[in-house]
PDB file of N, CA and C in Angstrom:
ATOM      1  N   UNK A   1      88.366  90.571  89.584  1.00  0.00           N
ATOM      2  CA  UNK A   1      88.172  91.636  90.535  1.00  0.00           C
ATOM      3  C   UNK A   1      89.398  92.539  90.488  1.00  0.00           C
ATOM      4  N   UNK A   2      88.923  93.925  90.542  1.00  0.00           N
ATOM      5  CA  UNK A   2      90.305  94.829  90.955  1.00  0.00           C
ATOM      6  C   UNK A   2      90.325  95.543  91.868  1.00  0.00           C
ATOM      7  N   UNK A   3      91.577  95.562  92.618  1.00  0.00           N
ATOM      8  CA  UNK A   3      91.083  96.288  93.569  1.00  0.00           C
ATOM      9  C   UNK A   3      92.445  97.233  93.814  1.00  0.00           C
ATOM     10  N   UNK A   4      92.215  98.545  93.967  1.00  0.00           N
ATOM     11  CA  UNK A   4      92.732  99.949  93.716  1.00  0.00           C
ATOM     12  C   UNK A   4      93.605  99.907  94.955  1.00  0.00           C
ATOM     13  N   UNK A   5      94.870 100.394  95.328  1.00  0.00           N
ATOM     14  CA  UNK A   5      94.919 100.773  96.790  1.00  0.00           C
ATOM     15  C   UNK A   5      96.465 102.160  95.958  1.00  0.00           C
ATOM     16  N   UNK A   6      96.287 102.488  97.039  1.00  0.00           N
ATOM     17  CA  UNK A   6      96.865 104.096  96.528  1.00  0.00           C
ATOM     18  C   UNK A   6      98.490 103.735  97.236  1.00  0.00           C
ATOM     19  N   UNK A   7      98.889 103.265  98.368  1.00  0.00           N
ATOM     20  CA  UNK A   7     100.303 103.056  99.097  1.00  0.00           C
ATOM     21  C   UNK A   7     100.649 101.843  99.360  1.00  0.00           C
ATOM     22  N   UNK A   8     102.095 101.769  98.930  1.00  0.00           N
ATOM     23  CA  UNK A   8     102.757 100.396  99.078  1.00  0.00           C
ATOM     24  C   UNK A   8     102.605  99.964 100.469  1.00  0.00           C
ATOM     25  N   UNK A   9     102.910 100.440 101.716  1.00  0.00           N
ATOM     26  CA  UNK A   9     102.582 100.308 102.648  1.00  0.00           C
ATOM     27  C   UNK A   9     100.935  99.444 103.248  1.00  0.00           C
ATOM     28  N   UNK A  10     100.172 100.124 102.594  1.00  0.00           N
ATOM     29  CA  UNK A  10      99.206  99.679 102.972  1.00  0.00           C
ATOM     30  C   UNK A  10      99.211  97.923 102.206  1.00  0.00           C
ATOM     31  N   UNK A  11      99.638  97.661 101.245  1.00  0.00           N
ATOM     32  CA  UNK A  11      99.431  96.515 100.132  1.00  0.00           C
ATOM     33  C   UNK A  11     100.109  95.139 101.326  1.00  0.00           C
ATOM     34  N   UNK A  12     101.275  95.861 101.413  1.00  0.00           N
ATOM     35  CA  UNK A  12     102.238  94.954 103.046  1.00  0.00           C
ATOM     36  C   UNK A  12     101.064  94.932 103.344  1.00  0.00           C
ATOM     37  N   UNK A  13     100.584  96.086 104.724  1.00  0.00           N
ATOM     38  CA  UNK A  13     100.221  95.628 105.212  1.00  0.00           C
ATOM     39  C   UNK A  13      98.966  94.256 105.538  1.00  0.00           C
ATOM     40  N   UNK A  14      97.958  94.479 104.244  1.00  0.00           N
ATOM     41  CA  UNK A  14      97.009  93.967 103.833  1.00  0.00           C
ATOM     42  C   UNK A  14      97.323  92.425 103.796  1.00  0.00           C
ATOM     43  N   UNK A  15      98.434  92.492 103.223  1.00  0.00           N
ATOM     44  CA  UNK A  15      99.490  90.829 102.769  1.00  0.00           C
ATOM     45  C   UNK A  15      99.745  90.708 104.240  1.00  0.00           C
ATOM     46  N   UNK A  16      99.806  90.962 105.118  1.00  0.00           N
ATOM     47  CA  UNK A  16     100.268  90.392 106.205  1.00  0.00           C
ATOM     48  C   UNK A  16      99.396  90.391 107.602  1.00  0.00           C
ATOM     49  N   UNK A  17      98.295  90.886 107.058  1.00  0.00           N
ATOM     50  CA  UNK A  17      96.930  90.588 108.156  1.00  0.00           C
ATOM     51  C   UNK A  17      96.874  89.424 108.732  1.00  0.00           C
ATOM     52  N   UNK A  18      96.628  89.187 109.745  1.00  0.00           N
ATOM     53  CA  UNK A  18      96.026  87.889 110.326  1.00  0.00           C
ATOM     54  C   UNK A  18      95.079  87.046 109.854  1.00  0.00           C
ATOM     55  N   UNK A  19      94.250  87.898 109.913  1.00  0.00           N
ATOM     56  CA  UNK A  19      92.370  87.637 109.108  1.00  0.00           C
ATOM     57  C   UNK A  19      92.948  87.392 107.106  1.00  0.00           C
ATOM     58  N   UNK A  20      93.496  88.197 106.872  1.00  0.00           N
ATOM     59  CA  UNK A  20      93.951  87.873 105.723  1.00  0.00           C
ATOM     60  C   UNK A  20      94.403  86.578 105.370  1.00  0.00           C
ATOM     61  N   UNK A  21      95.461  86.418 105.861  1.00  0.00           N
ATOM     62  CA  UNK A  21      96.112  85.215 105.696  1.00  0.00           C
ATOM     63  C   UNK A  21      95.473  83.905 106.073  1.00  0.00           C
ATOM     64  N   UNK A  22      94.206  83.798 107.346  1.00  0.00           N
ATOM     65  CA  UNK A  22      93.586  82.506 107.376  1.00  0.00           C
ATOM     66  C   UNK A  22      92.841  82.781 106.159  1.00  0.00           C
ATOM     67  N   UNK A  23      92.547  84.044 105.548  1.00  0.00           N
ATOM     68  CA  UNK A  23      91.256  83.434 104.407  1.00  0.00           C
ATOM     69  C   UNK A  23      91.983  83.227 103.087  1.00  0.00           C
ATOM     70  N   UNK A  24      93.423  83.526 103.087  1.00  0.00           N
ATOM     71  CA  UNK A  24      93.737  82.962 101.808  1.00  0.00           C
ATOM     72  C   UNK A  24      94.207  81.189 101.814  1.00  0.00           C
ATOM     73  N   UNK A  25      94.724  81.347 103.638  1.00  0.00           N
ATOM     74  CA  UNK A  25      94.788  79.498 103.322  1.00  0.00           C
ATOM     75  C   UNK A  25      93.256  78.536 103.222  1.00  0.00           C
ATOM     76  N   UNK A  26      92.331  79.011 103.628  1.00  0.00           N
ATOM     77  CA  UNK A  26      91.006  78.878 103.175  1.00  0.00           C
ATOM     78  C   UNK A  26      90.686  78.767 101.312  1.00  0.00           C
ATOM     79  N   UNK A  27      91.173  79.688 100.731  1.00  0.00           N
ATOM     80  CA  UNK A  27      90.741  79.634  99.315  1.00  0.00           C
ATOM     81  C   UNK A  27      91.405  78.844  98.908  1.00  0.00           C
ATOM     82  N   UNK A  28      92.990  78.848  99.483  1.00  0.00           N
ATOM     83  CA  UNK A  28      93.825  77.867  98.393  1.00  0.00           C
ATOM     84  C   UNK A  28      93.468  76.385  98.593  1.00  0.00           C
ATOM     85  N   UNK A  29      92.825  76.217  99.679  1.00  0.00           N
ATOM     86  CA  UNK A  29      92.440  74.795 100.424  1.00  0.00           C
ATOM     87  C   UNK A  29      91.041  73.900  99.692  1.00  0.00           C
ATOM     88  N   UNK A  30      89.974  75.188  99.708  1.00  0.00           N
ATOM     89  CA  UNK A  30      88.524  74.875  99.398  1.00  0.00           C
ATOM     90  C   UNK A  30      88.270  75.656  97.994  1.00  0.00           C
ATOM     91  N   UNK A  31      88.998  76.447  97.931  1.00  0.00           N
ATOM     92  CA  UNK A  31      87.958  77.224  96.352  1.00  0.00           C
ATOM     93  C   UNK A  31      88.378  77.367  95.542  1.00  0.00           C
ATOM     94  N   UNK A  32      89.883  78.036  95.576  1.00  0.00           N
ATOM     95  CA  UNK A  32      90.717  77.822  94.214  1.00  0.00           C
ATOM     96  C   UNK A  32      91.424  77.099  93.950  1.00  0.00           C
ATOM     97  N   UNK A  33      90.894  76.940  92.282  1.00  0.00           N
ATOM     98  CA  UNK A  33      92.014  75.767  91.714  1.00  0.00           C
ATOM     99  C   UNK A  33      92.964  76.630  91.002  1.00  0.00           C
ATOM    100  N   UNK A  34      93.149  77.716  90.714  1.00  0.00           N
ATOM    101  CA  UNK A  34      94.393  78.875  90.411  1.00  0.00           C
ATOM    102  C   UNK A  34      94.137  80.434  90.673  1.00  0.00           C
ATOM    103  N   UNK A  35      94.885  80.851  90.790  1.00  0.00           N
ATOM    104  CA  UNK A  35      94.749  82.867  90.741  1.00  0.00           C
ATOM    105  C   UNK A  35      95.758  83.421  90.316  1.00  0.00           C
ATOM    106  N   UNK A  36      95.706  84.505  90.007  1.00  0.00           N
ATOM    107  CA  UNK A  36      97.247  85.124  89.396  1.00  0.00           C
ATOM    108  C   UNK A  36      96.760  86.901  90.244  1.00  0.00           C
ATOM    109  N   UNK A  37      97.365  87.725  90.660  1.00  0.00           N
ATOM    110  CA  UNK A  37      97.544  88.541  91.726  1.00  0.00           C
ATOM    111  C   UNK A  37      99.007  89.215  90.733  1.00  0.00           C
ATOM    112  N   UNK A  38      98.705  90.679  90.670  1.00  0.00           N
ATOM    113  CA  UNK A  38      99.063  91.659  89.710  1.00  0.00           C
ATOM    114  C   UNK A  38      99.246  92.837  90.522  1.00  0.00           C
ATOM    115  N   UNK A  39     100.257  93.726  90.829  1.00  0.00           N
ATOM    116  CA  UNK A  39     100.763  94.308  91.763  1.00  0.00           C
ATOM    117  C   UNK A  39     100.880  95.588  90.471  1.00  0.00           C
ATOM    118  N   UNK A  40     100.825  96.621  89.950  1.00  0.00           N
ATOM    119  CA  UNK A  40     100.928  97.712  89.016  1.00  0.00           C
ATOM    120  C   UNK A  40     100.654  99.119  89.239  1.00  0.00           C
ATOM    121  N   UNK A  41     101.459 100.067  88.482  1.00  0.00           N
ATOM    122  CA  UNK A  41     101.149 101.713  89.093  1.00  0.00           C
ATOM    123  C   UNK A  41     100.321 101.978  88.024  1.00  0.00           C
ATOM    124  N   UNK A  42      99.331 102.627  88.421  1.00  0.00           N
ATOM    125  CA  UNK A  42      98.515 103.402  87.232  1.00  0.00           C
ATOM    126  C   UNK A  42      99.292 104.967  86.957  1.00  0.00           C
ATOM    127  N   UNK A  43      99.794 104.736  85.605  1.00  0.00           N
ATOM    128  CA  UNK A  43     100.280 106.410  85.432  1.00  0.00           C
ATOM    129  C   UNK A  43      99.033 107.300  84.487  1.00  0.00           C
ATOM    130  N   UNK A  44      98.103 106.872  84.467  1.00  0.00           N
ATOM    131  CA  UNK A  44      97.383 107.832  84.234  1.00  0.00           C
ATOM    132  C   UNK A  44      95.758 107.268  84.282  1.00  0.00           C
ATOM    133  N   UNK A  45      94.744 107.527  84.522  1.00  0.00           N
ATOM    134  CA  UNK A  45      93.601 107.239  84.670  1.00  0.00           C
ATOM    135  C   UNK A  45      92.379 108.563  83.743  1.00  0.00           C
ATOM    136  N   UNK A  46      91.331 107.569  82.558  1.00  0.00           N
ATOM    137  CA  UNK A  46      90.371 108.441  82.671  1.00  0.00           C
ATOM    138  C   UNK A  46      89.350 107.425  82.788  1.00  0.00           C
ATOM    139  N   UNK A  47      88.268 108.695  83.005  1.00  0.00           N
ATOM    140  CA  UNK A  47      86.861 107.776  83.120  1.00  0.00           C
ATOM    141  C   UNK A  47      85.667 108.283  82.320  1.00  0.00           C
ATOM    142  N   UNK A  48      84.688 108.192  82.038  1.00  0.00           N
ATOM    143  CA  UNK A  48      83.174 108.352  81.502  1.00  0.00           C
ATOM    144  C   UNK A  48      82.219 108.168  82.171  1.00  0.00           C
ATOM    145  N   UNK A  49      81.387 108.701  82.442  1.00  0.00           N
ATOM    146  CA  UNK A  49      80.263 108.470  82.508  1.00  0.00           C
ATOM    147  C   UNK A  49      78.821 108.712  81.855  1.00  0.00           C
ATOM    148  N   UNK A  50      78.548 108.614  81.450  1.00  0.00           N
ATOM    149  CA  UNK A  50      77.327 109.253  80.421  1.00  0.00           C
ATOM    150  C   UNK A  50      76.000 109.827  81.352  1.00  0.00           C
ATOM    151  N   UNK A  51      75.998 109.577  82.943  1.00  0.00           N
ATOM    152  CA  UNK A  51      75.199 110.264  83.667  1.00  0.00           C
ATOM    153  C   UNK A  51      76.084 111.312  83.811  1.00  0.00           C
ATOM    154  N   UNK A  52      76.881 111.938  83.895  1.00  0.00           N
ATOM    155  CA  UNK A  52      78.105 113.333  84.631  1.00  0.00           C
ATOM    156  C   UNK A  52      78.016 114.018  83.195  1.00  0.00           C
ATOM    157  N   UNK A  53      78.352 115.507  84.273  1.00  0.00           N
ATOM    158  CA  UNK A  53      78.115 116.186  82.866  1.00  0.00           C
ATOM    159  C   UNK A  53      79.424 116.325  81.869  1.00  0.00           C
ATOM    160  N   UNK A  54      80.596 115.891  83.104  1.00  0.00           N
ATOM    161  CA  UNK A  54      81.202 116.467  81.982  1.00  0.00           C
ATOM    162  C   UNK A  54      82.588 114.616  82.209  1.00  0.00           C
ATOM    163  N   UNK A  55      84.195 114.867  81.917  1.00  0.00           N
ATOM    164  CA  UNK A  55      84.781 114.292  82.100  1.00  0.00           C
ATOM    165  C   UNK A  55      85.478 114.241  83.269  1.00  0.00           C
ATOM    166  N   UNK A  56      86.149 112.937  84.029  1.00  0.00           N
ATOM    167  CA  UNK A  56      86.845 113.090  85.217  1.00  0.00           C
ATOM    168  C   UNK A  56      88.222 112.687  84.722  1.00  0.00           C
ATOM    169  N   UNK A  57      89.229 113.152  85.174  1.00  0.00           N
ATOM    170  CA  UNK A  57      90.555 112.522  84.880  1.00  0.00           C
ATOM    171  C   UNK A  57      91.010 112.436  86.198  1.00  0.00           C
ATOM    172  N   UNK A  58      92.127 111.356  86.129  1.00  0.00           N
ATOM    173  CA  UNK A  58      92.744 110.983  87.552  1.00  0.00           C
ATOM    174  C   UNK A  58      94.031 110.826  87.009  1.00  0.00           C
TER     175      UNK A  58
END
C-alpha cells in the first residue's frame, strides 16, 4: 500500500493519533508477522492514463 501525504506535520501527526496507535498495537499483536514503513519526498511525479486526453505531470 502507498499512501501519499503532502506535510511533515501532518505524518506526526497521523503517528501520534490515539485511534492510530491502538490499531497499530492491534496489527503488531494479531496480524503482522513484519512491515517495513518508508518515509520519502517525491521530486518529481508523472502519470498516464490512456482514458485522458492528454498527459498530467505533478
Amino acid at each position: 500500500m502507498l499512501c501519499e501525504v503532502d506535510l511533515t506535520f501532518t505524518i506526526r501527526a497521523w503517528k501520534e493519533n490515539g485511534r492510530h496507535l491502538v490499531a497499530q498495537k492491534i496489527g503488531r499483536e494479531q496480524w503482522y508477522e513484519s512491515f517495513a514503513t518508508r518515509v520519502y519526498r517525491v521530486e518529481r511525479a508523472y502519470n498516464f492514463n490512456r482514458g485522458d486526453q492528454g498527459r498530467t505531470d505533478g
